[in-house]
PDB file of N, CA and C in Angstrom:
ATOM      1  N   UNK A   1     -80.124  41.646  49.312  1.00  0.00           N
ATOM      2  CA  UNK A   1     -80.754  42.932  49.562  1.00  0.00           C
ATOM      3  C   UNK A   1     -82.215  42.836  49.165  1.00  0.00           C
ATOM      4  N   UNK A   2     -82.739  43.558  49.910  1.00  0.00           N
ATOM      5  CA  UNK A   2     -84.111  43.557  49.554  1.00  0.00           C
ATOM      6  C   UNK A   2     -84.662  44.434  48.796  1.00  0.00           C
ATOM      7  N   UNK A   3     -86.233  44.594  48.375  1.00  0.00           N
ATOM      8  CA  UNK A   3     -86.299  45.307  47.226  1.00  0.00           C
ATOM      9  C   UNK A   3     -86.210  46.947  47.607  1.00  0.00           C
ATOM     10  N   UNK A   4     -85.275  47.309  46.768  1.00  0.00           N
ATOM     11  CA  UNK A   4     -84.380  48.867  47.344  1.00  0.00           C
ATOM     12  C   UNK A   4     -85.700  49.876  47.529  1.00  0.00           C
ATOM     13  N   UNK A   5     -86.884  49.660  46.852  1.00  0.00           N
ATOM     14  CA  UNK A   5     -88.169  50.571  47.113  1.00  0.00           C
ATOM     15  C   UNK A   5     -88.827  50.572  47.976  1.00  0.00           C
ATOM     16  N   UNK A   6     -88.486  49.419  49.090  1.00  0.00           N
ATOM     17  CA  UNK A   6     -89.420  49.198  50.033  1.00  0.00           C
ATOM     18  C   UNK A   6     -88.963  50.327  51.376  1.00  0.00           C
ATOM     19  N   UNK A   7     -87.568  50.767  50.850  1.00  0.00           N
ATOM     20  CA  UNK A   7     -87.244  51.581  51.553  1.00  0.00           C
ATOM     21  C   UNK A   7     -86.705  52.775  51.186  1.00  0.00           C
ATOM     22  N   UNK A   8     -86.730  53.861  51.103  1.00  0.00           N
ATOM     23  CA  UNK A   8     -86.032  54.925  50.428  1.00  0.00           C
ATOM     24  C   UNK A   8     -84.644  54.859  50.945  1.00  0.00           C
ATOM     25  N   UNK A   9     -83.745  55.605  49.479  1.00  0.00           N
ATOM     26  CA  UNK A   9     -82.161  55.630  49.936  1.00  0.00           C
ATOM     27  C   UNK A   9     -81.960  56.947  50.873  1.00  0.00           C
ATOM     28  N   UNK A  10     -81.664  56.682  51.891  1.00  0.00           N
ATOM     29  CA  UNK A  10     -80.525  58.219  52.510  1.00  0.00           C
ATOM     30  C   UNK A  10     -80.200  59.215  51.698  1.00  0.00           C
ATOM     31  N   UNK A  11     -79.765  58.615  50.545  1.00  0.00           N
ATOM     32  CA  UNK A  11     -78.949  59.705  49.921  1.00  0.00           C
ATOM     33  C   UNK A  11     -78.843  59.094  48.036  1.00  0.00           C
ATOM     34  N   UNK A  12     -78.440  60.313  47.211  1.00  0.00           N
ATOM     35  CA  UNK A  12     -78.667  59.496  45.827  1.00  0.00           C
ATOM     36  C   UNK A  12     -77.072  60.508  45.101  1.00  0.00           C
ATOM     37  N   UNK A  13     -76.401  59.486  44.249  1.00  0.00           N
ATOM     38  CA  UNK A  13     -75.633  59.952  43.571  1.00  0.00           C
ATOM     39  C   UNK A  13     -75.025  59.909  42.691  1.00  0.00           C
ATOM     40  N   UNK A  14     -75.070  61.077  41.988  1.00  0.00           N
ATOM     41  CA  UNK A  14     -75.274  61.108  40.329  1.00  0.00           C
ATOM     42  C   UNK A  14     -73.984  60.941  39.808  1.00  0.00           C
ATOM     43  N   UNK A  15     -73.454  60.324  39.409  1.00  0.00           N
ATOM     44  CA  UNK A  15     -72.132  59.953  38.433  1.00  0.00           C
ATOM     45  C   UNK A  15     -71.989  60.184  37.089  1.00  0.00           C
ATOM     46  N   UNK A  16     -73.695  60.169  36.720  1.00  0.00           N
ATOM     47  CA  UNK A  16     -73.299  60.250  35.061  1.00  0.00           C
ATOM     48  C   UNK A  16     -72.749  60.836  34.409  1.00  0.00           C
ATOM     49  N   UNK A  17     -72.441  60.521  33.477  1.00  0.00           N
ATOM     50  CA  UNK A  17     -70.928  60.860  32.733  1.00  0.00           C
ATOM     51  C   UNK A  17     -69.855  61.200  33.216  1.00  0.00           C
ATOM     52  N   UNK A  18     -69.489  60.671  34.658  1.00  0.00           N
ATOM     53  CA  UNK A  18     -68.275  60.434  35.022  1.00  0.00           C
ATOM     54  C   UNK A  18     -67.644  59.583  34.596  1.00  0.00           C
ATOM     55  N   UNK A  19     -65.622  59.081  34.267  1.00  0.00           N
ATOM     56  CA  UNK A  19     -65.251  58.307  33.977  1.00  0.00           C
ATOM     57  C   UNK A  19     -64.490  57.414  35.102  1.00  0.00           C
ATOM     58  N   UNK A  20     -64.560  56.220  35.083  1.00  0.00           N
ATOM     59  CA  UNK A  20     -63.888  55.546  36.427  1.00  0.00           C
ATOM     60  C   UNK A  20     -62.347  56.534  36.325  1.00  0.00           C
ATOM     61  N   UNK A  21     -61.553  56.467  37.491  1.00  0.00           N
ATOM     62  CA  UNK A  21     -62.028  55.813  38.631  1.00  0.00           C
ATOM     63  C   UNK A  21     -62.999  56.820  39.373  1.00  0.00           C
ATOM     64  N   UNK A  22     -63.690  57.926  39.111  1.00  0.00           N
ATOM     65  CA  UNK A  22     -64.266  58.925  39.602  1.00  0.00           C
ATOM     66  C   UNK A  22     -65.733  58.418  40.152  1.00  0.00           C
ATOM     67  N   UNK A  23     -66.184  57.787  39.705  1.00  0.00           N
ATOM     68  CA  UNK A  23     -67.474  57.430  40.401  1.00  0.00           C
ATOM     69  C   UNK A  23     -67.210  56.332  41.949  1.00  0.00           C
ATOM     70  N   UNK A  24     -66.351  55.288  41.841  1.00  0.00           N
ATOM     71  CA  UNK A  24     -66.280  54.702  42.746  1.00  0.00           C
ATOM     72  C   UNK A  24     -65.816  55.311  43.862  1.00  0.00           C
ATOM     73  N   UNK A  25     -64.747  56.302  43.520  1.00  0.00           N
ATOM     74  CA  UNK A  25     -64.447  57.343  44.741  1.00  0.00           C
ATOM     75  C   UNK A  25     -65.244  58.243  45.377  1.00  0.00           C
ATOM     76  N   UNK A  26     -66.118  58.592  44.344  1.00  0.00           N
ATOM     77  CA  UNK A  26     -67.847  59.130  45.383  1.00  0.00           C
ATOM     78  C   UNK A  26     -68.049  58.453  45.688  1.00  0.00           C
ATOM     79  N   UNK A  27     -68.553  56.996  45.185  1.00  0.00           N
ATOM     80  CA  UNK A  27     -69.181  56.218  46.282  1.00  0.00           C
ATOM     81  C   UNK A  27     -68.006  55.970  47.548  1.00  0.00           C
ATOM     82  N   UNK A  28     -67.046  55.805  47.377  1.00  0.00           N
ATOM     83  CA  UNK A  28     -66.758  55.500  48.982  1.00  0.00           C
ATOM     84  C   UNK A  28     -66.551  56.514  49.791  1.00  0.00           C
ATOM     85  N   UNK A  29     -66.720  57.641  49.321  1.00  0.00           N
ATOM     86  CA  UNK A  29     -66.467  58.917  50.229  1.00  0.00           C
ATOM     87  C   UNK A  29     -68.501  58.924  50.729  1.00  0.00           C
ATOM     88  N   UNK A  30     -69.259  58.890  49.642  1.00  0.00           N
ATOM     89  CA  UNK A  30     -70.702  58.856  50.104  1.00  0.00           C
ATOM     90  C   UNK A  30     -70.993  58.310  51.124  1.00  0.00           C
ATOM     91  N   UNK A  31     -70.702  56.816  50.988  1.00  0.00           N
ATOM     92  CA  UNK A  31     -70.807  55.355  51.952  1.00  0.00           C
ATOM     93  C   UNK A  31     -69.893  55.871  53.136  1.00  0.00           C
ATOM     94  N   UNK A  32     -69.088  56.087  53.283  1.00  0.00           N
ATOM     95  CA  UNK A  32     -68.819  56.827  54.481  1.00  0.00           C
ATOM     96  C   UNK A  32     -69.218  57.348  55.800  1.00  0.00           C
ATOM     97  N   UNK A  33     -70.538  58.456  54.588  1.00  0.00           N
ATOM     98  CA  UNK A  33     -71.028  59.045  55.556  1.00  0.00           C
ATOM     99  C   UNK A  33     -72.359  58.599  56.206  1.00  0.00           C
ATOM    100  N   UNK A  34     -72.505  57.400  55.483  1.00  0.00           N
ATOM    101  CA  UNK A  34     -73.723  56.611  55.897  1.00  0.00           C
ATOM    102  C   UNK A  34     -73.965  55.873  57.021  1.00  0.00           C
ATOM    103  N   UNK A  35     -74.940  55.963  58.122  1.00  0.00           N
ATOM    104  CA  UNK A  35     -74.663  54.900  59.103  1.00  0.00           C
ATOM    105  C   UNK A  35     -75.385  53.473  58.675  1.00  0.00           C
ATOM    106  N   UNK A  36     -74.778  52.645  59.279  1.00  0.00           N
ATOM    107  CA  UNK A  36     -75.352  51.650  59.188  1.00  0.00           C
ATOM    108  C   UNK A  36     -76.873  50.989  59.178  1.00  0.00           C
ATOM    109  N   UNK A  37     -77.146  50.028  57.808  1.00  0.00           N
ATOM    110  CA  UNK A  37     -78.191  50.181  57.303  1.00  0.00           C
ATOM    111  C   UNK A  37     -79.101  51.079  56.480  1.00  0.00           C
ATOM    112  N   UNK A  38     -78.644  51.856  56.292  1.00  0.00           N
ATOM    113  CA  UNK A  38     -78.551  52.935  55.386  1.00  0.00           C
ATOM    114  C   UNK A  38     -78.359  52.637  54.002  1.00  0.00           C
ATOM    115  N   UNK A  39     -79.087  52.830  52.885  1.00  0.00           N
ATOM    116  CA  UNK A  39     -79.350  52.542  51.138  1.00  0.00           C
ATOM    117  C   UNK A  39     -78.641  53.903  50.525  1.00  0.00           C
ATOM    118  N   UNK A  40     -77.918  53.520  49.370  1.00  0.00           N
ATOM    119  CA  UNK A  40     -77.632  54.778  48.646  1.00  0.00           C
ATOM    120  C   UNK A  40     -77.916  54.551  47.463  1.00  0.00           C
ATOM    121  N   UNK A  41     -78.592  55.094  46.461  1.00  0.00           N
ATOM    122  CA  UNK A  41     -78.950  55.283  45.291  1.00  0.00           C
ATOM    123  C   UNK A  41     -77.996  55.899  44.546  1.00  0.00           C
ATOM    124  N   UNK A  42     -77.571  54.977  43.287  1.00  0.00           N
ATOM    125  CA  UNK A  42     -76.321  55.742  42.438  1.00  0.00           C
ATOM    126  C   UNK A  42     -77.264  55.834  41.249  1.00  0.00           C
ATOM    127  N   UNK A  43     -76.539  56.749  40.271  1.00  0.00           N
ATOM    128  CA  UNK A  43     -76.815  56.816  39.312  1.00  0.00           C
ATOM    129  C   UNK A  43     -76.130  57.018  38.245  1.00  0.00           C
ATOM    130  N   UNK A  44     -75.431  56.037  37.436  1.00  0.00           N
ATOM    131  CA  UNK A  44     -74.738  55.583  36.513  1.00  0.00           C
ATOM    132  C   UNK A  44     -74.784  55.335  34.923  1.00  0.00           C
ATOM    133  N   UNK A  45     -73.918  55.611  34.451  1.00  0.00           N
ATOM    134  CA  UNK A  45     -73.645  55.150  32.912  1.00  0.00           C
ATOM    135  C   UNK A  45     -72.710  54.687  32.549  1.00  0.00           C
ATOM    136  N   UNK A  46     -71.622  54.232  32.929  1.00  0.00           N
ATOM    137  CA  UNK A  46     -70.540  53.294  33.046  1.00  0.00           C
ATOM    138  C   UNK A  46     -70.562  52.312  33.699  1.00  0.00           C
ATOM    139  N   UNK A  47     -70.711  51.166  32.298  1.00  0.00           N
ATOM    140  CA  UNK A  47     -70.885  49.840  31.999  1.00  0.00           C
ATOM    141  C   UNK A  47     -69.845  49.407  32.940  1.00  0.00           C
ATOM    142  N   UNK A  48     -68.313  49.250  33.419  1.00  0.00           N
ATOM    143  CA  UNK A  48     -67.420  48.586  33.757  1.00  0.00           C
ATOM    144  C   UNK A  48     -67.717  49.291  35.244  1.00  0.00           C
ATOM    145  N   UNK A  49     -67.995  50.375  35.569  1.00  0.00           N
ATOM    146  CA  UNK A  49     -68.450  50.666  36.749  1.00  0.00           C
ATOM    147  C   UNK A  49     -69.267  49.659  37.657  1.00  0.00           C
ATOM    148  N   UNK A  50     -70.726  49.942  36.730  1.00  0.00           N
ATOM    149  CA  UNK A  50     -71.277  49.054  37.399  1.00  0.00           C
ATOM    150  C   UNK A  50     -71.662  47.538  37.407  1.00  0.00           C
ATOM    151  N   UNK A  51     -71.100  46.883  36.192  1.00  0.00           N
ATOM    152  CA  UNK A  51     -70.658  45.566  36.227  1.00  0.00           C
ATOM    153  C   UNK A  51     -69.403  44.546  36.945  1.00  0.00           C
ATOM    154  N   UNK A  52     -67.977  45.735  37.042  1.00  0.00           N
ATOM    155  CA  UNK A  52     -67.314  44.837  37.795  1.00  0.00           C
ATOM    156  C   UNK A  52     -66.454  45.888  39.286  1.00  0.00           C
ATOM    157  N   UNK A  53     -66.523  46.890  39.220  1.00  0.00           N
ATOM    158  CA  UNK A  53     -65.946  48.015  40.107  1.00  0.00           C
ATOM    159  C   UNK A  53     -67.224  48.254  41.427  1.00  0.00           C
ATOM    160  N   UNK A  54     -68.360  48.631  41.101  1.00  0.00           N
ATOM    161  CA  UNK A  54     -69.317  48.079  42.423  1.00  0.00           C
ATOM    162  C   UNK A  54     -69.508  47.311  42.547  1.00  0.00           C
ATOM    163  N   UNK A  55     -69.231  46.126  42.221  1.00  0.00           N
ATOM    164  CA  UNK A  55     -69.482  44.606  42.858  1.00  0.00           C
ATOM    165  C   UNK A  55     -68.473  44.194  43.879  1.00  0.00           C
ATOM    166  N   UNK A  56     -67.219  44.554  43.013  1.00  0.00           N
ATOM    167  CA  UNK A  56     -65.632  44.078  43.582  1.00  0.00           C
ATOM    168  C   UNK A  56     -65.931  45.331  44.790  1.00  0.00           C
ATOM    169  N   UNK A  57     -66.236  46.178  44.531  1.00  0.00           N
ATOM    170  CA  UNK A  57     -66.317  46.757  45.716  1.00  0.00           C
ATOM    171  C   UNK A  57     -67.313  46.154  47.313  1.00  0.00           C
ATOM    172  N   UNK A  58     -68.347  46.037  47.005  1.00  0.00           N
ATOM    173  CA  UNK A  58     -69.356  45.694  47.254  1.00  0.00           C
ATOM    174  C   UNK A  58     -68.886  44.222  48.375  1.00  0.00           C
ATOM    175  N   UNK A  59     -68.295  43.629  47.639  1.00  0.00           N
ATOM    176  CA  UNK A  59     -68.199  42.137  47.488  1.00  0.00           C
ATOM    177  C   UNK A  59     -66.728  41.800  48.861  1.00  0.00           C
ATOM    178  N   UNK A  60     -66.257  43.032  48.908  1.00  0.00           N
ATOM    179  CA  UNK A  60     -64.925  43.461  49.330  1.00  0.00           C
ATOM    180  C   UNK A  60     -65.299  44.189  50.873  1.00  0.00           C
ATOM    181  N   UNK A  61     -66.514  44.903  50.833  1.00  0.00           N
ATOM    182  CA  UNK A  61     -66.898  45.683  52.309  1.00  0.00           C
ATOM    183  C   UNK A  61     -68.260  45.031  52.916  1.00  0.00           C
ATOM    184  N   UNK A  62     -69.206  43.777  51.856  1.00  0.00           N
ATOM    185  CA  UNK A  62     -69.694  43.026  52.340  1.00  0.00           C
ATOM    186  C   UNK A  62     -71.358  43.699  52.371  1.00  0.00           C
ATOM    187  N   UNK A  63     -71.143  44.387  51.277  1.00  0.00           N
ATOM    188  CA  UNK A  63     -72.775  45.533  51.368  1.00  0.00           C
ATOM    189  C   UNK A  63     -73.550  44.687  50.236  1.00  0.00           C
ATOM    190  N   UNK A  64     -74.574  44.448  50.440  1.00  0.00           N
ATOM    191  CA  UNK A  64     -75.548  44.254  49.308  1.00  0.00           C
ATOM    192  C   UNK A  64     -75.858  45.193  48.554  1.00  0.00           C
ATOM    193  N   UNK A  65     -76.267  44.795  47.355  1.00  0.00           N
ATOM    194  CA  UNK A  65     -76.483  45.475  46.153  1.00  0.00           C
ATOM    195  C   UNK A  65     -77.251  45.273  45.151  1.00  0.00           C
ATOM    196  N   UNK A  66     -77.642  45.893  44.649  1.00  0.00           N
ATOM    197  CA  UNK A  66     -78.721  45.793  43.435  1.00  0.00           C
ATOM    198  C   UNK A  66     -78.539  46.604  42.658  1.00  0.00           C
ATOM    199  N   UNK A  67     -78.421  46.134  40.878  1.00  0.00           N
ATOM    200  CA  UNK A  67     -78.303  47.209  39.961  1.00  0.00           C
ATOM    201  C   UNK A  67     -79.475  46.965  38.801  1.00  0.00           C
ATOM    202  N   UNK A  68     -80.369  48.169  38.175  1.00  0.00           N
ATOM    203  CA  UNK A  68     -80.879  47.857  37.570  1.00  0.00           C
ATOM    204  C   UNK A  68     -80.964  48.876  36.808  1.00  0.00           C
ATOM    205  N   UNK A  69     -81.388  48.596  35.704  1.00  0.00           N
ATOM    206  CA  UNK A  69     -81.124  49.287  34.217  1.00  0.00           C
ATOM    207  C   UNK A  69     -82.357  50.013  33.845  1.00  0.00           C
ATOM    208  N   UNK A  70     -83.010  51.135  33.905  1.00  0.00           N
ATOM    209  CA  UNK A  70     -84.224  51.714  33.802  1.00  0.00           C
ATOM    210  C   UNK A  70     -84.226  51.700  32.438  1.00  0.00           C
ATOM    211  N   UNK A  71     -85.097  52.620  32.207  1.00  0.00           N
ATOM    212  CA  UNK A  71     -85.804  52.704  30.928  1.00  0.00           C
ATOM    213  C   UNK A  71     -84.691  53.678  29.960  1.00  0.00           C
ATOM    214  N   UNK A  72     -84.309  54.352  30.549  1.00  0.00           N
ATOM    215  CA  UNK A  72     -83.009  55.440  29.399  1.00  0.00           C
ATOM    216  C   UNK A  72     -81.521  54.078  29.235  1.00  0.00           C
ATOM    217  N   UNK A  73     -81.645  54.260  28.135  1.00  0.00           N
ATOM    218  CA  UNK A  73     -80.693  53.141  27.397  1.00  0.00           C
ATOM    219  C   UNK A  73     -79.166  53.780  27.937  1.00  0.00           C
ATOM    220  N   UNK A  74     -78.486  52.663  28.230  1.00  0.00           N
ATOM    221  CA  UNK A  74     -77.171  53.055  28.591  1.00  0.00           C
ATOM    222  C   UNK A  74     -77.145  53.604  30.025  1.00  0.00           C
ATOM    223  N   UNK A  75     -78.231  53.329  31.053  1.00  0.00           N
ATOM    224  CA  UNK A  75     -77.846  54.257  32.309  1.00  0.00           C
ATOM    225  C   UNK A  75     -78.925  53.169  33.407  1.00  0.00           C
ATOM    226  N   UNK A  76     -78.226  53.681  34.600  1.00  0.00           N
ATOM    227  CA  UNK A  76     -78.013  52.115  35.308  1.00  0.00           C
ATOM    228  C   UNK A  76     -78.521  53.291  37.240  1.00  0.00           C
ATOM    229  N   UNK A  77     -79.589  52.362  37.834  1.00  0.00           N
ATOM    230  CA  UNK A  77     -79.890  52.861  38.962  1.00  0.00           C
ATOM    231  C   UNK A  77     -79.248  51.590  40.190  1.00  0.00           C
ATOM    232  N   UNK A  78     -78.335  51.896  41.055  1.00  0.00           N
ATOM    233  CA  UNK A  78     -77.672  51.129  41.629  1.00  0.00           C
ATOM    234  C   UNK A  78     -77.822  50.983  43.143  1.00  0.00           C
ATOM    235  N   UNK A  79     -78.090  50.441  43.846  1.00  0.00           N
ATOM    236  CA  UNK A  79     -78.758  50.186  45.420  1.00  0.00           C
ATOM    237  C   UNK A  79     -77.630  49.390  46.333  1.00  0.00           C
ATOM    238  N   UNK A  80     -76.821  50.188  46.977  1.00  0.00           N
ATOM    239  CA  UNK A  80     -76.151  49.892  47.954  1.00  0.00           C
ATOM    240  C   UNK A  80     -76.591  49.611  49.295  1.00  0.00           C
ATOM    241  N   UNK A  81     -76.819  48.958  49.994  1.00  0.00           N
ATOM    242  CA  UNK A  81     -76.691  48.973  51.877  1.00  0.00           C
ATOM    243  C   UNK A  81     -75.511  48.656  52.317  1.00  0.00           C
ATOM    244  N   UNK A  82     -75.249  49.811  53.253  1.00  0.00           N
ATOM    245  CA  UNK A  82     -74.592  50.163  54.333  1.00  0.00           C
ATOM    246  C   UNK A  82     -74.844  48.815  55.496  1.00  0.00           C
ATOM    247  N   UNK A  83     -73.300  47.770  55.570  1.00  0.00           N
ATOM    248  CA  UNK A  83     -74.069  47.252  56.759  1.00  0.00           C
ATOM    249  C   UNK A  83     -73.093  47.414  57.693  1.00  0.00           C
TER     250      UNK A  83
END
């Protein structure tokens, strides 16, 4: 994936302080509604979320991804494409 800023996401979604399995089920109801090529911006605080549950996901429907850890400790900005 390329760098997720070069393009804005479609759409952005907030999870925080959700507990699995609740965030991954937004995302696939989100991703859904996305057409192809299309970026979604998550926004996360669950570590097992976004270390092994969007990847395995990810990894499973063949979307690139990018996760990166901003500046607020414990919370995680996550870059999906829709392909």
């Amino acid at each position: 994936m390329d760098d997720p800023n070069a393009h804005p996401p479609a759409a952005t979604l907030d999870v925080l302080g959700r507990p699995c399995p609740y965030p991954i089920v937004l995302i696939k109801k989100e991703m859904e509604k996305l057409p192809a090529g299309a970026t979604l911006k998550i926004l996360c605080d669950s570590e097992i979320t976004v270390e092994e549950v969007i990847p395995h996901y990810c990894e499973k429907k063949g979307y690139p991804f990018k996760a990166f850890r901003p500046k607020e400790e414990g919370q995680w900005e996550v870059y999906i494409e829709k392909k």
